[in-house]
PDB file of N, CA and C in Angstrom:
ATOM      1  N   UNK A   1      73.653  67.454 116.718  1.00  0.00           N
ATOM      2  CA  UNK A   1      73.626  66.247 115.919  1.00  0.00           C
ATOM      3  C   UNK A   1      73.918  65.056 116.832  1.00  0.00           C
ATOM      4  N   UNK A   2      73.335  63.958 116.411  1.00  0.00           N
ATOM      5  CA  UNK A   2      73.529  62.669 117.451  1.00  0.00           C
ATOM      6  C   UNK A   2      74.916  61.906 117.100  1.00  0.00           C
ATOM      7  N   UNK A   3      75.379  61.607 117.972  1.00  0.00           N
ATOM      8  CA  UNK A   3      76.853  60.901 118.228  1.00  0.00           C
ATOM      9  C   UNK A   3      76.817  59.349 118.758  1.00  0.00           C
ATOM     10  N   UNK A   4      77.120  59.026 118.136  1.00  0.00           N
ATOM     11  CA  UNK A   4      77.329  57.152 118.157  1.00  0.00           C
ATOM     12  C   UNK A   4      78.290  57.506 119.353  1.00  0.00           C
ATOM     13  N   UNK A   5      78.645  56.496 120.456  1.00  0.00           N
ATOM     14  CA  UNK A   5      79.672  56.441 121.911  1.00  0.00           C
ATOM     15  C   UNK A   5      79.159  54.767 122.161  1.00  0.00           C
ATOM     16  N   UNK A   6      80.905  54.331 122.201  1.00  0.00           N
ATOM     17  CA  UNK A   6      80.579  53.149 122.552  1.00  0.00           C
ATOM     18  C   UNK A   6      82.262  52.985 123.748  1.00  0.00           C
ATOM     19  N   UNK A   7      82.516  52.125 124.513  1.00  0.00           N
ATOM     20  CA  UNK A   7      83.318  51.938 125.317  1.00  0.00           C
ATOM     21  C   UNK A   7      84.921  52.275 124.747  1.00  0.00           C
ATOM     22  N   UNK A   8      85.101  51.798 123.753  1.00  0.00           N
ATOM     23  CA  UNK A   8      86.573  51.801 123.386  1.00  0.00           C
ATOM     24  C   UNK A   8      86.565  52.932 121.741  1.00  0.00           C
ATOM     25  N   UNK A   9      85.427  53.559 121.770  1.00  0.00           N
ATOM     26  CA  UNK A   9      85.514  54.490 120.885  1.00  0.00           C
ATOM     27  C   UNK A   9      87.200  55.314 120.363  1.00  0.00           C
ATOM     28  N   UNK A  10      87.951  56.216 121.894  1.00  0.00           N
ATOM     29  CA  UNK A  10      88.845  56.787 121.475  1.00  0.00           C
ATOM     30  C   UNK A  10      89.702  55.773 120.747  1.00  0.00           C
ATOM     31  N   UNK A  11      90.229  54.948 121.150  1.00  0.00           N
ATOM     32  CA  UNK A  11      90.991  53.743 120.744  1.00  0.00           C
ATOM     33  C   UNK A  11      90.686  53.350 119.038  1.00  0.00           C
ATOM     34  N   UNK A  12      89.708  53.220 118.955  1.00  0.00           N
ATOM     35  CA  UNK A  12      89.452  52.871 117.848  1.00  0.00           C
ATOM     36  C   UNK A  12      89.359  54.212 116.789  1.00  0.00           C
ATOM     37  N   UNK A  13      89.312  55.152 117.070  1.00  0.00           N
ATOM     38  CA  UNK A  13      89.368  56.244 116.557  1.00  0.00           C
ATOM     39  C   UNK A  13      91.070  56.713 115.957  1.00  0.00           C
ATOM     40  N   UNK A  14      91.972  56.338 116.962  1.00  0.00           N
ATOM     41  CA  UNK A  14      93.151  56.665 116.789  1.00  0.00           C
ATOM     42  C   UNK A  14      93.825  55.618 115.788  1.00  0.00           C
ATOM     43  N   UNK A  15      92.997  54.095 115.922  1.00  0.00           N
ATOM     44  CA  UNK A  15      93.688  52.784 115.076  1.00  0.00           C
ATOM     45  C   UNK A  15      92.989  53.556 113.411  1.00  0.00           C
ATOM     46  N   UNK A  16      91.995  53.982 113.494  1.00  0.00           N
ATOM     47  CA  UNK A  16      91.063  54.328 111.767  1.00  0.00           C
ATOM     48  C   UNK A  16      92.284  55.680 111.533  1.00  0.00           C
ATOM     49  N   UNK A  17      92.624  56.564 112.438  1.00  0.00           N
ATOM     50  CA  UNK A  17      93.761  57.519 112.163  1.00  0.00           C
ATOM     51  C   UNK A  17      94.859  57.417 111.449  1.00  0.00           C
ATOM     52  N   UNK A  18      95.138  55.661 111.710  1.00  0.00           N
ATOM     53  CA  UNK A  18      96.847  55.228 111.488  1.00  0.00           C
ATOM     54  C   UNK A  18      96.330  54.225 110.553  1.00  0.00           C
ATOM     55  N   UNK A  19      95.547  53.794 110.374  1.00  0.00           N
ATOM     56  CA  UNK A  19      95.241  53.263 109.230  1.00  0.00           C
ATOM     57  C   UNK A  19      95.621  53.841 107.516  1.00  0.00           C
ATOM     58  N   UNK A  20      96.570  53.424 106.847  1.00  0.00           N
ATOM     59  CA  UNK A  20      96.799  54.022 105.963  1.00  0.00           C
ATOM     60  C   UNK A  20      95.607  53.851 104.425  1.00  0.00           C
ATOM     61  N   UNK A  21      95.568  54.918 103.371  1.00  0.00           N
ATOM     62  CA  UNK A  21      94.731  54.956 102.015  1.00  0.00           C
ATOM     63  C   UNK A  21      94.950  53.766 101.073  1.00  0.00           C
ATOM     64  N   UNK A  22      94.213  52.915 101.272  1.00  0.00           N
ATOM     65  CA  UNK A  22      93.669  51.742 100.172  1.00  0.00           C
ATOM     66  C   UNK A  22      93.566  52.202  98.816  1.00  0.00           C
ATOM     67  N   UNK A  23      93.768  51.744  97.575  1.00  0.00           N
ATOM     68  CA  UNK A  23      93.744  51.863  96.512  1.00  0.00           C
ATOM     69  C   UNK A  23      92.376  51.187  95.712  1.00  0.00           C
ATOM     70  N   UNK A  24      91.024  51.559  95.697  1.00  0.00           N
ATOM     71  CA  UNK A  24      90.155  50.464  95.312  1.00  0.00           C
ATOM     72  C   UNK A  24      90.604  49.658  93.593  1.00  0.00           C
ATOM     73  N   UNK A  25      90.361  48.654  92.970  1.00  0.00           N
ATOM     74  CA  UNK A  25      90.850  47.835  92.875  1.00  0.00           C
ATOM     75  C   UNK A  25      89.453  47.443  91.623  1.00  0.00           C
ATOM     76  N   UNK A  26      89.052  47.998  90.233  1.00  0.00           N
ATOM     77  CA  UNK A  26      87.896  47.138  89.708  1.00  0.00           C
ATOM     78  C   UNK A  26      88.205  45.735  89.285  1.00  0.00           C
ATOM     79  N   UNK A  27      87.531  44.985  89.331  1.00  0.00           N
ATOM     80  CA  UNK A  27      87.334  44.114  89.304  1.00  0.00           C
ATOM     81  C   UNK A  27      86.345  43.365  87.950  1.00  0.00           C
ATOM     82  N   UNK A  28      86.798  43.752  86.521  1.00  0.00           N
ATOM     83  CA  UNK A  28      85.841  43.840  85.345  1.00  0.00           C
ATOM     84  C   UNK A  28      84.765  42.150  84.958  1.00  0.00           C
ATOM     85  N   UNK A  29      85.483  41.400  85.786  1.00  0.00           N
ATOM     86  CA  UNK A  29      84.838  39.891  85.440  1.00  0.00           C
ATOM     87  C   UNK A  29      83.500  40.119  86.339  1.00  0.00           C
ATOM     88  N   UNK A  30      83.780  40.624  87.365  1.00  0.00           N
ATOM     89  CA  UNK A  30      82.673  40.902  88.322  1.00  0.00           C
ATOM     90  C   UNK A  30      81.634  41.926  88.177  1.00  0.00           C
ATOM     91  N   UNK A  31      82.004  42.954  87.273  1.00  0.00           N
ATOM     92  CA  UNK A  31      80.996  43.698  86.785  1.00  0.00           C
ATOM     93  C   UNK A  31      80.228  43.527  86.043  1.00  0.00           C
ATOM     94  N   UNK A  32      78.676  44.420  86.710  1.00  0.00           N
ATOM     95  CA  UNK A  32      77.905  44.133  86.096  1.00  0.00           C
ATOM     96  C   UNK A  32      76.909  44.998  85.646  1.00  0.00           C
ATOM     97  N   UNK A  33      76.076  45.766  84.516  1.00  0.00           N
ATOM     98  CA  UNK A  33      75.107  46.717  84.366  1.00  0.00           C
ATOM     99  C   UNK A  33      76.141  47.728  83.288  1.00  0.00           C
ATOM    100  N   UNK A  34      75.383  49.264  83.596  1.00  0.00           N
ATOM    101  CA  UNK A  34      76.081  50.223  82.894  1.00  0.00           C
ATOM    102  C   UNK A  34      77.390  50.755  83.420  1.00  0.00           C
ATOM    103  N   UNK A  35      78.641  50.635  82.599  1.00  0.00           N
ATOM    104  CA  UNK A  35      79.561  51.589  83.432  1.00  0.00           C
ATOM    105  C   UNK A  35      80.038  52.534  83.916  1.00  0.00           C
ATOM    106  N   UNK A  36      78.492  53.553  82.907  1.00  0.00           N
ATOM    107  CA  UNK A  36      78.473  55.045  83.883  1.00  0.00           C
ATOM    108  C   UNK A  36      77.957  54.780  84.721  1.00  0.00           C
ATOM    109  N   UNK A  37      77.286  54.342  85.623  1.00  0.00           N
ATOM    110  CA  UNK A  37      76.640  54.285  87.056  1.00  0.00           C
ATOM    111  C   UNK A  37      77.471  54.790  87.941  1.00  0.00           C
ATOM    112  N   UNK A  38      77.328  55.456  89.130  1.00  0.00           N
ATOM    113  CA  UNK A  38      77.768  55.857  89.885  1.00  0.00           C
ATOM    114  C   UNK A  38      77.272  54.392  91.467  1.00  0.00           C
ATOM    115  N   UNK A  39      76.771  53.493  91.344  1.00  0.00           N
ATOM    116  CA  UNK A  39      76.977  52.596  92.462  1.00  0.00           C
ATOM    117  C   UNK A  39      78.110  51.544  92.272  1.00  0.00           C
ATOM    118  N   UNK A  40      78.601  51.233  93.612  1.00  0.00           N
ATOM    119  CA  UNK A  40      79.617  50.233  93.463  1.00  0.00           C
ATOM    120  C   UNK A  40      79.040  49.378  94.882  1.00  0.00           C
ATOM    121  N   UNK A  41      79.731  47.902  94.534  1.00  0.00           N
ATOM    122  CA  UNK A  41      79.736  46.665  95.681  1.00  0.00           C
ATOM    123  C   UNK A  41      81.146  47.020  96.133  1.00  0.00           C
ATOM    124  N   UNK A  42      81.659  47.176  97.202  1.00  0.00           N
ATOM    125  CA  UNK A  42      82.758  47.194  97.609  1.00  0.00           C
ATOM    126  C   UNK A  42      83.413  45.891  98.247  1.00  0.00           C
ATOM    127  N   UNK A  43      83.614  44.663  98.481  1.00  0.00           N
ATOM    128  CA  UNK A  43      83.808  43.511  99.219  1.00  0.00           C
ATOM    129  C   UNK A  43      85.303  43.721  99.749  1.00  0.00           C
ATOM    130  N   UNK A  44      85.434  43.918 101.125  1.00  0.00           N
ATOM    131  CA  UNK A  44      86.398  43.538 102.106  1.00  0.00           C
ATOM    132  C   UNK A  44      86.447  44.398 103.091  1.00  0.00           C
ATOM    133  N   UNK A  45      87.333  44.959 103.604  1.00  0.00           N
ATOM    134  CA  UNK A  45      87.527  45.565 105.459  1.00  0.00           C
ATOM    135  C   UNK A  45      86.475  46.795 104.795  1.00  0.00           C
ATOM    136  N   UNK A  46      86.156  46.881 106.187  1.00  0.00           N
ATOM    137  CA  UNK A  46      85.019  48.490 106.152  1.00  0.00           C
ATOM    138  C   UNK A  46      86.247  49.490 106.371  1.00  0.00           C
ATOM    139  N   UNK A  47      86.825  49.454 107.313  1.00  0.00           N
ATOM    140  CA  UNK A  47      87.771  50.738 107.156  1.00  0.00           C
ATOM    141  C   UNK A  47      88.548  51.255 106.296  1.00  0.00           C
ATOM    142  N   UNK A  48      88.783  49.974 105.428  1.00  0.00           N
ATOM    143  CA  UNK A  48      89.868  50.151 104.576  1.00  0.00           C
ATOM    144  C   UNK A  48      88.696  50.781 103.175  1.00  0.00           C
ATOM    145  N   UNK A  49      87.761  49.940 103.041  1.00  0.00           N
ATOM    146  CA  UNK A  49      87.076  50.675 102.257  1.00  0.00           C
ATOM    147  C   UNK A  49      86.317  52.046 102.378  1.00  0.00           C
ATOM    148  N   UNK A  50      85.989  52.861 103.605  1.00  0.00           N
ATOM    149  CA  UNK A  50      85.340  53.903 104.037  1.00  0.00           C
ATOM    150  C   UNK A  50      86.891  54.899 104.056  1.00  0.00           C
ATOM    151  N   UNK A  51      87.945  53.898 104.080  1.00  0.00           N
ATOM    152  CA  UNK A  51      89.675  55.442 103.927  1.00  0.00           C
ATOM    153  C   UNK A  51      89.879  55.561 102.574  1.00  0.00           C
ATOM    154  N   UNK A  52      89.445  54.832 101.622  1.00  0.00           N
ATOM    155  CA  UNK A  52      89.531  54.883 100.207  1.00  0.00           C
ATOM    156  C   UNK A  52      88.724  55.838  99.734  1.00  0.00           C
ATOM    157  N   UNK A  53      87.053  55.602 100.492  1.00  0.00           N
ATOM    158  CA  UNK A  53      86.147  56.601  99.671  1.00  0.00           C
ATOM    159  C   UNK A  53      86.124  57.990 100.365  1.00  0.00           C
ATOM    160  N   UNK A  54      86.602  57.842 101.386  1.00  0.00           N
ATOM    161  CA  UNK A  54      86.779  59.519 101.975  1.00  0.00           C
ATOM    162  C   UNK A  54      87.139  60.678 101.239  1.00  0.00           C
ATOM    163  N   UNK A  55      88.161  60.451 100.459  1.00  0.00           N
ATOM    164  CA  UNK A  55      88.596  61.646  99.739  1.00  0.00           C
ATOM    165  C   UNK A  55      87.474  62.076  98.546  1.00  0.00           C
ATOM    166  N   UNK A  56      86.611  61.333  98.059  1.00  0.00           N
ATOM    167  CA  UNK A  56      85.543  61.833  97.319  1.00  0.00           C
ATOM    168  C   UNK A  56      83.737  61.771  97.477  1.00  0.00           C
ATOM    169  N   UNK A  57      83.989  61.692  98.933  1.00  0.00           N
ATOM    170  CA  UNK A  57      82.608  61.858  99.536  1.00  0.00           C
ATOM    171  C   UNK A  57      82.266  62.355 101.043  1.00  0.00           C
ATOM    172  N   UNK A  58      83.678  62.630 101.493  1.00  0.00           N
ATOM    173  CA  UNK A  58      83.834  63.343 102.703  1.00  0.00           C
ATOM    174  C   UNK A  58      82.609  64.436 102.883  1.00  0.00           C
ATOM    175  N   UNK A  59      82.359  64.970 104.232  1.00  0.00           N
ATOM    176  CA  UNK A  59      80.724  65.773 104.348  1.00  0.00           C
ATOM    177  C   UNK A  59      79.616  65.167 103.297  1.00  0.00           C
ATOM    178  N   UNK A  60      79.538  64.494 102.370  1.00  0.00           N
ATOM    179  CA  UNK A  60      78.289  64.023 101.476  1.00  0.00           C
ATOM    180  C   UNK A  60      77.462  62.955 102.206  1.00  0.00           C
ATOM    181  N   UNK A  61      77.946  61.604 102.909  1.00  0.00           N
ATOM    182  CA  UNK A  61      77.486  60.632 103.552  1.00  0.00           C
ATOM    183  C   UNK A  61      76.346  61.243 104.469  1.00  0.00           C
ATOM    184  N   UNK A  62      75.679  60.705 104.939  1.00  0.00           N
ATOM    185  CA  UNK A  62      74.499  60.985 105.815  1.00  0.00           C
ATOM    186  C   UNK A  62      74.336  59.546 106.851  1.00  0.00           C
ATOM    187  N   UNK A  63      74.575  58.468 106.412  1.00  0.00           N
ATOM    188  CA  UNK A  63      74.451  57.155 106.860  1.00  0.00           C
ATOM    189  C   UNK A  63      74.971  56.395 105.882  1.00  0.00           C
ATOM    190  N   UNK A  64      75.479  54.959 106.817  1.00  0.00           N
ATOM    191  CA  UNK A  64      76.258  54.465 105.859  1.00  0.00           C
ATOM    192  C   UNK A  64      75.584  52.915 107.379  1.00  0.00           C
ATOM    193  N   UNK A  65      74.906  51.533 106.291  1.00  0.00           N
ATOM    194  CA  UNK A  65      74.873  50.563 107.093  1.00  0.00           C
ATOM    195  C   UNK A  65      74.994  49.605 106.513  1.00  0.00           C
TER     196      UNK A  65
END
């Protein structure tokens, strides 16, 4: 499988480690459509939002841009 490598990879690997679990947060004024849907807008840090959704999509992702 292909592997993303960029200069300060380990480093940044160990800061997403110690990064602690975000609580996501709806936001009902801002919603919009059906509320069974399974898509969401997430707005703010990528890490903080990709340590939130880990626990219920871990191995499922394929790409994420």
């Amino acid at each position: 499988m292909p592997t993303l490598r960029w200069l300060t990879r380990d480093e940044d690997e160990r800061i997403a480690e110690r990064t602690p679990y975000r609580l996501l947060e709806e936001v009902p004024e801002l919603s919009y459509g059906d509320r069974g849907t399974i898509n969401m807008l997430i707005q703010g840090d990528n890490l903080d939002a990709l340590k939130a959704l880990l626990p219920y999509y871990a191995g499922q992702v394929k790409c994420i841009y």
